[in-house]
C-alpha atoms as a PDB file:
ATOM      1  CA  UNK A   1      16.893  32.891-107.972  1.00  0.00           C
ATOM      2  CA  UNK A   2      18.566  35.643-106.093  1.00  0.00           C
ATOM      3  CA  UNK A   3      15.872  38.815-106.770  1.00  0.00           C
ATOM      4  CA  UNK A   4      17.100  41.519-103.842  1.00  0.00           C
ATOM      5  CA  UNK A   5      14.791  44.151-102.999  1.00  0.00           C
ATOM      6  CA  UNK A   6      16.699  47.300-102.020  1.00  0.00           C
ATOM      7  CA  UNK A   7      14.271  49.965-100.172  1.00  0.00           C
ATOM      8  CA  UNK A   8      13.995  52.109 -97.270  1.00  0.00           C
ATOM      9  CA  UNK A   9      16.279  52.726 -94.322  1.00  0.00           C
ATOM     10  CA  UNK A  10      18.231  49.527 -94.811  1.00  0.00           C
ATOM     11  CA  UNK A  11      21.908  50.275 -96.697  1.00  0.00           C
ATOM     12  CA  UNK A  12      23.655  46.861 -96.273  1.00  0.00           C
ATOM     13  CA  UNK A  13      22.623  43.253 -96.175  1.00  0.00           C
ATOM     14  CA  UNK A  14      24.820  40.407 -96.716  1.00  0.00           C
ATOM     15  CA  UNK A  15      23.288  36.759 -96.689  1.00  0.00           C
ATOM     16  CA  UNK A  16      24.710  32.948 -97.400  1.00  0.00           C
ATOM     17  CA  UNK A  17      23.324  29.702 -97.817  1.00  0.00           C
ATOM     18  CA  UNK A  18      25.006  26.487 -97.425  1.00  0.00           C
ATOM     19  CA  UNK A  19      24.040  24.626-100.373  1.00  0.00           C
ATOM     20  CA  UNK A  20      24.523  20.930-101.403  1.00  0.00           C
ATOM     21  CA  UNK A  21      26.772  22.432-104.221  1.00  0.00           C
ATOM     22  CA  UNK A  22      28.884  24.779-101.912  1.00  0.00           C
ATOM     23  CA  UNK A  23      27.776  28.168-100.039  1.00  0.00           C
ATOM     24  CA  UNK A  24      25.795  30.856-101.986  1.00  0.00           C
ATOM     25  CA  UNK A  25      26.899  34.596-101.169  1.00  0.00           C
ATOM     26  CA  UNK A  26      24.783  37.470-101.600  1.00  0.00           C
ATOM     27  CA  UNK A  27      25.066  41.142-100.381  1.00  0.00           C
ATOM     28  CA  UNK A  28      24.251  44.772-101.571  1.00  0.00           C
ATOM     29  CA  UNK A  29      24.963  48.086-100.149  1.00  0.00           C
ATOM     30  CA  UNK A  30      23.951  51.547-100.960  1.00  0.00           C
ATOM     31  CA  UNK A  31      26.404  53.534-102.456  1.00  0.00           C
ATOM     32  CA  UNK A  32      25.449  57.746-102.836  1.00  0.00           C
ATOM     33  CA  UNK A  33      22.920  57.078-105.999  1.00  0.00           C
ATOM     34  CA  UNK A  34      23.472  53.446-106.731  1.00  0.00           C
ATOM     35  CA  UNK A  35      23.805  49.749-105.614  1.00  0.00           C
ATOM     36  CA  UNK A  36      26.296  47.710-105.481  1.00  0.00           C
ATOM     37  CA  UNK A  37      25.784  43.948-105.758  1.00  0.00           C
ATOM     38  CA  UNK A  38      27.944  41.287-104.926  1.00  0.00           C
ATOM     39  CA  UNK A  39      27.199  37.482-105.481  1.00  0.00           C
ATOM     40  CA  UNK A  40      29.268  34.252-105.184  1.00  0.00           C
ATOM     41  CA  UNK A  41      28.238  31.109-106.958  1.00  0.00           C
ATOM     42  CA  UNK A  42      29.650  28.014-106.310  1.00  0.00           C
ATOM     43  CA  UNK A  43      30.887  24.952-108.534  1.00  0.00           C
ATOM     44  CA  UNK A  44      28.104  23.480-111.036  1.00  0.00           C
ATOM     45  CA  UNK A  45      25.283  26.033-109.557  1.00  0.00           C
ATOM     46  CA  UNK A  46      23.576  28.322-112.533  1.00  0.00           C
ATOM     47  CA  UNK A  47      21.762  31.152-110.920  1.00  0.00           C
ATOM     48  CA  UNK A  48      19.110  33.999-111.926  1.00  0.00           C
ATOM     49  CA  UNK A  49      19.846  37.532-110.654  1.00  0.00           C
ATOM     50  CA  UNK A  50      17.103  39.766-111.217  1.00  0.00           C
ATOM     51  CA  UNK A  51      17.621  43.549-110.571  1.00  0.00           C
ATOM     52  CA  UNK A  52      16.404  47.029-111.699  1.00  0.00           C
ATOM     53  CA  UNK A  53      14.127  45.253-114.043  1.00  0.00           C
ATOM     54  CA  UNK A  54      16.921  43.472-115.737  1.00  0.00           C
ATOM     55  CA  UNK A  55      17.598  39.488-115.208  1.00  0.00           C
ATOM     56  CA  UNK A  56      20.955  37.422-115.734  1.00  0.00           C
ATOM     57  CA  UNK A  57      21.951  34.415-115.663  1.00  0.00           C
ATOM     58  CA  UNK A  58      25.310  33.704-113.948  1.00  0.00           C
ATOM     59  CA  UNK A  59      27.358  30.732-113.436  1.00  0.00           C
ATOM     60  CA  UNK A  60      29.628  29.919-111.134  1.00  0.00           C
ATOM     61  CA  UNK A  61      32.249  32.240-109.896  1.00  0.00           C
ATOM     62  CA  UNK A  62      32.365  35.540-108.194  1.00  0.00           C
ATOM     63  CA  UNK A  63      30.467  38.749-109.350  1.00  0.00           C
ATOM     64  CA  UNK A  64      30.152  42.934-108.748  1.00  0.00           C
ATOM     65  CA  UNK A  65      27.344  45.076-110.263  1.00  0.00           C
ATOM     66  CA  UNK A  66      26.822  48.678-109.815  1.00  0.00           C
ATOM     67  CA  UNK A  67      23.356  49.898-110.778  1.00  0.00           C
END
């Protein structure tokens, strides 16, 4: 489960873990008003990404959210 928690001075964090399946991306950054997300999942990996009281459920590949 990738659940980020975005809050105070912090604007940018970017973290990876090297997983049996292949490395796990994560980042956000504050944008003006909103957040932008970016996650890569590898190969055969199904992951939750909970945000702004919303969850999904993402597969592999490579994805952008701006909230």
């Amino acid at each position: 489960m990738i659940a980020p928690k975005v809050s105070g001075h912090i604007s940018f964090v970017k973290c990876c873990y090297q997983s049996v399946y292949g490395m796990i991306e994560s980042s956000w950054e504050k944008t003006n008003d909103k957040v932008k997300y970016h996650l890569e999942i590898p190969a055969n990996v199904i992951c939750s990404f909970s945000v702004a009281n919303q969850s999904y459920e993402l597969k592999a590949g490579t994805y952008d959210f701006l909230i």
